[in-house]
N, C-alpha and C. Protein backbone atom coordinates (compact mmCIF):
# COMPACT_ATOMS: atom_id res chain seq x y z
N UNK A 1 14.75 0.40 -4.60
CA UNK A 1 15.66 -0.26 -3.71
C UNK A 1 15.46 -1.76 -3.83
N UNK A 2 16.53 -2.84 -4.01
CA UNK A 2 16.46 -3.98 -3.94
C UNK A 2 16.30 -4.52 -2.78
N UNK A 3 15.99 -5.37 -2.35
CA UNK A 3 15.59 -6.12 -1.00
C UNK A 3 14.89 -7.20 -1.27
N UNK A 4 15.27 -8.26 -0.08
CA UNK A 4 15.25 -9.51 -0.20
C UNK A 4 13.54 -9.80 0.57
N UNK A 5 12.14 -10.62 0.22
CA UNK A 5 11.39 -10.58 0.83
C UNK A 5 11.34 -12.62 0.85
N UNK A 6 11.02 -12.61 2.19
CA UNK A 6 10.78 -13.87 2.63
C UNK A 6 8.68 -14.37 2.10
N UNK A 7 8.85 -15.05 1.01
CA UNK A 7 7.70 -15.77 0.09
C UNK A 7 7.10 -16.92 0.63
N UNK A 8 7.51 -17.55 1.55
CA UNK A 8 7.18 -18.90 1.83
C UNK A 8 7.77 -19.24 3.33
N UNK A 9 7.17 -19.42 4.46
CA UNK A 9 8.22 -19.62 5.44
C UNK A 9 8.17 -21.27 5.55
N UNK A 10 9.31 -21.33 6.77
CA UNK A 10 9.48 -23.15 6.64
C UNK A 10 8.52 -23.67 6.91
N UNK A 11 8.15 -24.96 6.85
CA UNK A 11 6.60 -25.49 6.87
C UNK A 11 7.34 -27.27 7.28
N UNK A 12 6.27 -28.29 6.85
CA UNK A 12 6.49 -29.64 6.95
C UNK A 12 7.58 -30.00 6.19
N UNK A 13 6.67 -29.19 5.04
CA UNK A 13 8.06 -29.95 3.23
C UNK A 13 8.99 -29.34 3.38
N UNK A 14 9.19 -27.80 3.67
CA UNK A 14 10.53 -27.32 3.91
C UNK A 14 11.15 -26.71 4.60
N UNK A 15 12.56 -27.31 5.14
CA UNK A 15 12.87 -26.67 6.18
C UNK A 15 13.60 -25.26 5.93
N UNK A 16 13.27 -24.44 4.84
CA UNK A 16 14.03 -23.17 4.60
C UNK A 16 13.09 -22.54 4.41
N UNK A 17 13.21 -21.40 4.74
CA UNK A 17 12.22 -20.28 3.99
C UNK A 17 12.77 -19.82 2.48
N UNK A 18 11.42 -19.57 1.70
CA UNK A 18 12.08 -18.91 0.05
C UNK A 18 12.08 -17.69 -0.12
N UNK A 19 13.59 -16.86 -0.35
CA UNK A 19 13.54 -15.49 0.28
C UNK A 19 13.73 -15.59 -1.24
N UNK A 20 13.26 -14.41 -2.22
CA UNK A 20 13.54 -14.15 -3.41
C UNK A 20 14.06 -12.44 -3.29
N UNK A 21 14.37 -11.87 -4.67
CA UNK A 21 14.65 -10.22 -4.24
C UNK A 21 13.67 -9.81 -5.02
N UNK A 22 13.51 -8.56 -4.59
CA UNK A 22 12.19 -7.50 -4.87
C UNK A 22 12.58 -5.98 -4.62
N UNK A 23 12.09 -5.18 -5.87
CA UNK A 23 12.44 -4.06 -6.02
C UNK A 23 11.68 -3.37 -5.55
N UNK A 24 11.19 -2.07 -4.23
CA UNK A 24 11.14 -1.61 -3.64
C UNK A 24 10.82 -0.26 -4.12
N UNK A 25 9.83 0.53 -4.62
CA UNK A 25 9.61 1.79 -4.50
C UNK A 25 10.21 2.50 -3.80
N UNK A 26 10.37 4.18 -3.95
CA UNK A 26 11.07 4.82 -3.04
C UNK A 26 9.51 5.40 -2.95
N UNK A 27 10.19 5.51 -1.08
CA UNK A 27 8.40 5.99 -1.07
C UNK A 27 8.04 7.05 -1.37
N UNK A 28 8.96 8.41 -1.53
CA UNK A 28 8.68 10.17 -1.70
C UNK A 28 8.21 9.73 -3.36
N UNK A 29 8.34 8.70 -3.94
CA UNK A 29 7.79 8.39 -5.25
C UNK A 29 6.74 8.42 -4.90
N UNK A 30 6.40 7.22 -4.33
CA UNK A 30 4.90 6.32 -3.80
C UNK A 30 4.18 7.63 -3.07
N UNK A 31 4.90 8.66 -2.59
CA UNK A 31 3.63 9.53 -1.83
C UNK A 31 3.48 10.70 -2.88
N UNK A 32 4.46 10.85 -3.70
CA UNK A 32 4.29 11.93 -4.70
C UNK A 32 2.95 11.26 -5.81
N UNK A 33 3.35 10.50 -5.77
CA UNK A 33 2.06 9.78 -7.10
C UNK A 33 0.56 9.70 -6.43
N UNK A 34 0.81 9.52 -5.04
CA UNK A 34 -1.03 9.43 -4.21
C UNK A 34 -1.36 10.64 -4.68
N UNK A 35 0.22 11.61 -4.19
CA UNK A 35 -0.80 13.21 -3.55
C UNK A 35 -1.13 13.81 -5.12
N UNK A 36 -0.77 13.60 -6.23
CA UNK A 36 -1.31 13.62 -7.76
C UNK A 36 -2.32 12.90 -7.77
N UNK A 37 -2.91 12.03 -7.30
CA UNK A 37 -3.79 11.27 -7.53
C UNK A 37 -4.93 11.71 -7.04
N UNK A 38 -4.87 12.05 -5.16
CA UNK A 38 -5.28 12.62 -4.72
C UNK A 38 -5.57 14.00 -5.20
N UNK A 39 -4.91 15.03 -5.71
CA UNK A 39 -5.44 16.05 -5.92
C UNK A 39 -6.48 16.07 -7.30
N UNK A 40 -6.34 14.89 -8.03
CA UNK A 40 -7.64 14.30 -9.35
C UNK A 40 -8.86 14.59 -9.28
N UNK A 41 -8.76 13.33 -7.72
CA UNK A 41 -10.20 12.46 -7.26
C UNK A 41 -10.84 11.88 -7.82
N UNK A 42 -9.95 10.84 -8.91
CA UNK A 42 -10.67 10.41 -9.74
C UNK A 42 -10.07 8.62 -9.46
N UNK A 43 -10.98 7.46 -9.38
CA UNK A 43 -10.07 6.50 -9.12
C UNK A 43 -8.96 6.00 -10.04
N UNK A 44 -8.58 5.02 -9.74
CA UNK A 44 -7.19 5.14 -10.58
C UNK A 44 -6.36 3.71 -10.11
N UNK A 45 -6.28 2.72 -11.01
CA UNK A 45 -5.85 1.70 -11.45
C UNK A 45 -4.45 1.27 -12.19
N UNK A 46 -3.47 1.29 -12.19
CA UNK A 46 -2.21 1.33 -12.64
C UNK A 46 -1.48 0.55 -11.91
N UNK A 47 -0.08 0.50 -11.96
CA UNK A 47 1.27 0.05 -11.75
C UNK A 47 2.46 1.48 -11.02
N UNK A 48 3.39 0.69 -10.32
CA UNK A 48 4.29 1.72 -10.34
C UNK A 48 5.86 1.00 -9.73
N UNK A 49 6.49 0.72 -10.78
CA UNK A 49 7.90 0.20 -10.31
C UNK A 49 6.90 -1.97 -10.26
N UNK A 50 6.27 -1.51 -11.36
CA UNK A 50 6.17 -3.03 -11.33
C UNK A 50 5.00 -3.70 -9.85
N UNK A 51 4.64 -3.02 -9.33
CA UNK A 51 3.65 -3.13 -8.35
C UNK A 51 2.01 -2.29 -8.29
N UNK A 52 0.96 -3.33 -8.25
CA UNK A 52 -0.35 -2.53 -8.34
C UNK A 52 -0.30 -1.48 -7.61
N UNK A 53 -0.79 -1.00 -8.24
CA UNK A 53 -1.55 1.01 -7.59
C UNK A 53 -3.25 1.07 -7.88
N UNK A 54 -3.98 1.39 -6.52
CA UNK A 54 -5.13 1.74 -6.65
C UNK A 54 -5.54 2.86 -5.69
N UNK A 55 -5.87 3.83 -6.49
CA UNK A 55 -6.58 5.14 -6.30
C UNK A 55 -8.23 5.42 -5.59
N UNK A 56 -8.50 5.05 -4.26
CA UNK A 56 -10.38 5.69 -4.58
C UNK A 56 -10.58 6.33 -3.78
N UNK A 57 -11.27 7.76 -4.53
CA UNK A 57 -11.33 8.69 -3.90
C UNK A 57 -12.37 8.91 -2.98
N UNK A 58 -12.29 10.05 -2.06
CA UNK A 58 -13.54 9.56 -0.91
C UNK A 58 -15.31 9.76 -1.14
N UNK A 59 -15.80 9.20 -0.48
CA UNK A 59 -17.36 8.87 -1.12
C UNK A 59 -17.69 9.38 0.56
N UNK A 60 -19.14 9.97 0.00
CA UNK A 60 -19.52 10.71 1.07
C UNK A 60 -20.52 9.84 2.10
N UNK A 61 -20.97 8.23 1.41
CA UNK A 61 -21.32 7.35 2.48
C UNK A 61 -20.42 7.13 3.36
N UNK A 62 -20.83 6.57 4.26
CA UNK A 62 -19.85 5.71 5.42
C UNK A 62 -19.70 4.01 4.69
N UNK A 63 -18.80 3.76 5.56
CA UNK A 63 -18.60 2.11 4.86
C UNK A 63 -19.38 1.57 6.26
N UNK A 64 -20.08 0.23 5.89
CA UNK A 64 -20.69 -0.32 6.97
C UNK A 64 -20.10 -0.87 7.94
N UNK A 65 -20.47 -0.48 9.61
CA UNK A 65 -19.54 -0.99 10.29
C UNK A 65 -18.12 0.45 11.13
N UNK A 66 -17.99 1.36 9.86
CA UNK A 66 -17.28 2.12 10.19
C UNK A 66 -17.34 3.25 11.34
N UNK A 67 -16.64 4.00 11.81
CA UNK A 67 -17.18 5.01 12.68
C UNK A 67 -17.00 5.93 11.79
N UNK A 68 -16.45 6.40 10.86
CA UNK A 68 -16.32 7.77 10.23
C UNK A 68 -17.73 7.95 9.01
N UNK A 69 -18.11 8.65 9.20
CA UNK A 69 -19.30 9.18 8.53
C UNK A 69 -19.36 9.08 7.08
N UNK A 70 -17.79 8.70 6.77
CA UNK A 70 -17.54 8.86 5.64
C UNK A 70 -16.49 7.73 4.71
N UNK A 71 -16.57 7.41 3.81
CA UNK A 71 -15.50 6.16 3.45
C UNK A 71 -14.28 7.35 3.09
N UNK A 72 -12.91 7.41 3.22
CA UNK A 72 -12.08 8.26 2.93
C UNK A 72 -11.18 7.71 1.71
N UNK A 73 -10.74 8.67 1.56
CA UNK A 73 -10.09 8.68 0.22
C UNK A 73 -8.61 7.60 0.66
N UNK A 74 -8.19 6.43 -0.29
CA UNK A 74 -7.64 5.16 -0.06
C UNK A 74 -6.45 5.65 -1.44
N UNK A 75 -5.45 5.01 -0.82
CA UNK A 75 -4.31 4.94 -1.70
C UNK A 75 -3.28 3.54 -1.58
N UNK A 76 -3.39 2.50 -2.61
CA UNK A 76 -3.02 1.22 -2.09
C UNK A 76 -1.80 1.09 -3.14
N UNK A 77 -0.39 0.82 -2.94
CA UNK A 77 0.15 0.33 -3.64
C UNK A 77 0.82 -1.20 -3.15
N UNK A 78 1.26 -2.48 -3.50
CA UNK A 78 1.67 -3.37 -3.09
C UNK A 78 1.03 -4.32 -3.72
N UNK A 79 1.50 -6.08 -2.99
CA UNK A 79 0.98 -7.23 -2.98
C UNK A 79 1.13 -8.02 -1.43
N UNK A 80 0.09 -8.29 -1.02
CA UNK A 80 0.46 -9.07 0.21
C UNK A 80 0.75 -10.05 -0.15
N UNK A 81 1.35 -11.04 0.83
CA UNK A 81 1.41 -10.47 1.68
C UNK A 81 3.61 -10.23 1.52
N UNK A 82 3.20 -10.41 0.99
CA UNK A 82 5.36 -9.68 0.52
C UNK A 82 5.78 -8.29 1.19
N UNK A 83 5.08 -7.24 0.53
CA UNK A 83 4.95 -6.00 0.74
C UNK A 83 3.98 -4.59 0.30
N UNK A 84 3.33 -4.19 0.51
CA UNK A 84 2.68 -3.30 0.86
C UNK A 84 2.14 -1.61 1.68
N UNK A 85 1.80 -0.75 1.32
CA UNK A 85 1.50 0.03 1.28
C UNK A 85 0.17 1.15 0.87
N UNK A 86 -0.20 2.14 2.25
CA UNK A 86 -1.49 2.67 1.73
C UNK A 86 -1.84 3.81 2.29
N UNK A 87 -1.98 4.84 1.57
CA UNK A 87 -2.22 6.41 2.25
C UNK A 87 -3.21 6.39 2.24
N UNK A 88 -4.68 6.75 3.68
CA UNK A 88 -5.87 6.90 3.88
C UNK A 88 -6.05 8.11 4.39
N UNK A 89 -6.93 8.96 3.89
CA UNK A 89 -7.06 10.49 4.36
C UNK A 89 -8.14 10.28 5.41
N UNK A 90 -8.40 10.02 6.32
CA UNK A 90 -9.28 9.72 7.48
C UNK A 90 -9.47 10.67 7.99
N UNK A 91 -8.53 11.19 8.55
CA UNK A 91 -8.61 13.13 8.90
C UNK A 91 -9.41 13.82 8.26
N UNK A 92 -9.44 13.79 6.66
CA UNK A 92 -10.01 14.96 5.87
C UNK A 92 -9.22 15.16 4.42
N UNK A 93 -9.56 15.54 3.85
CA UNK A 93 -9.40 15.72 2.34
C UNK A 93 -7.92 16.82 2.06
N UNK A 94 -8.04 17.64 3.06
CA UNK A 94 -7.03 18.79 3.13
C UNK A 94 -6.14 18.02 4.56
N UNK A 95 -5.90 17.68 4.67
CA UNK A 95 -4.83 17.28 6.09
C UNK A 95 -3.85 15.90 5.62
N UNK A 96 -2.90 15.81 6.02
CA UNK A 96 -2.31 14.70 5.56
C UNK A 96 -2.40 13.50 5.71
N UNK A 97 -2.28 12.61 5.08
CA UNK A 97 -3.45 10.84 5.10
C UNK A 97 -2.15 10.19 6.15
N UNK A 98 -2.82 9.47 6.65
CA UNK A 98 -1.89 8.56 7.58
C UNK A 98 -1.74 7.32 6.67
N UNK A 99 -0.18 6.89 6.95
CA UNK A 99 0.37 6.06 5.98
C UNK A 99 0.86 4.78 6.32
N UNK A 100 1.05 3.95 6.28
CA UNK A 100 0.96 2.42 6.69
C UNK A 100 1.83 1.43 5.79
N UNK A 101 2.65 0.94 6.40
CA UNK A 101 3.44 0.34 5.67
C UNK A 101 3.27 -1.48 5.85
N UNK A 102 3.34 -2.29 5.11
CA UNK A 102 3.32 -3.96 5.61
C UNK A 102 4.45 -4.32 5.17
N UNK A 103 5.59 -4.31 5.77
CA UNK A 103 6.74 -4.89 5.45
C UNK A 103 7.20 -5.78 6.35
N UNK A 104 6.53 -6.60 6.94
CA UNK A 104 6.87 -8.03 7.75
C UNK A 104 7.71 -9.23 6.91
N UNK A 105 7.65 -9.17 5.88
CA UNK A 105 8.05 -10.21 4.91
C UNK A 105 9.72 -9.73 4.19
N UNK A 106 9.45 -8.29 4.43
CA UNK A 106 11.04 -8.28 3.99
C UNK A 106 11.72 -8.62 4.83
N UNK A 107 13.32 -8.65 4.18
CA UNK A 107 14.04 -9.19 5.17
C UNK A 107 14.95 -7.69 5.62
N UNK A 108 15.10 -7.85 6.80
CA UNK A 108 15.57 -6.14 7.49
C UNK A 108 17.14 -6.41 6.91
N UNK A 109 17.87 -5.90 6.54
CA UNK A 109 19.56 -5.90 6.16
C UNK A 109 20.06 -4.93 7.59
């Protein structure tokens, strides 16, 4: 999907914001490619529609600081702060990852 994302907002030097266009994953893509990824468990470094993709699967430490016993399995595609996206299995390995979108920067049509 094409869509317009706001890059720069107005500041001292300028009084416009720089909205450029940006092509947009469909997300049943973006969640079809985690849950392949996810079913690997192997990390995983790539692209998809021209935007980073990173894969890591869950590790049975905790991350420091965290409450879950465990670091969970992470699914990141995007660039901030433009747009972004990330499936985290926090629940559990078998249950569905809660999904998170950062789209503050696009512009809503």
């Amino acid at each position: 999907m094409i869509a317009k994302a706001i890059v720069r907002q107005p500041n001292e030097i300028y009084d416009q914001p720089l909205v450029v266009p940006v092509c947009l994953p469909d997300l049943a893509e973006v969640r079809s490619l985690a849950e392949r990824l996810h079913q690997k468990g192997e990390e995983y470094r790539g692209e998809l529609g021209g935007w980073p993709v990173h894969y890591c699967p869950m590790h049975r430490e905790a991350l420091p600081g965290s409450n879950l016993p465990f670091t969970p399995a992470t699914f990141m595609i995007g660039a901030f702060p433009v747009w972004a996206m990330s499936l985290d299995w926090e629940n559990g390995q078998d249950v569905d990852p809660l999904i998170w979108i950062w789209d503050d920067n696009i512009v809503k049509q």
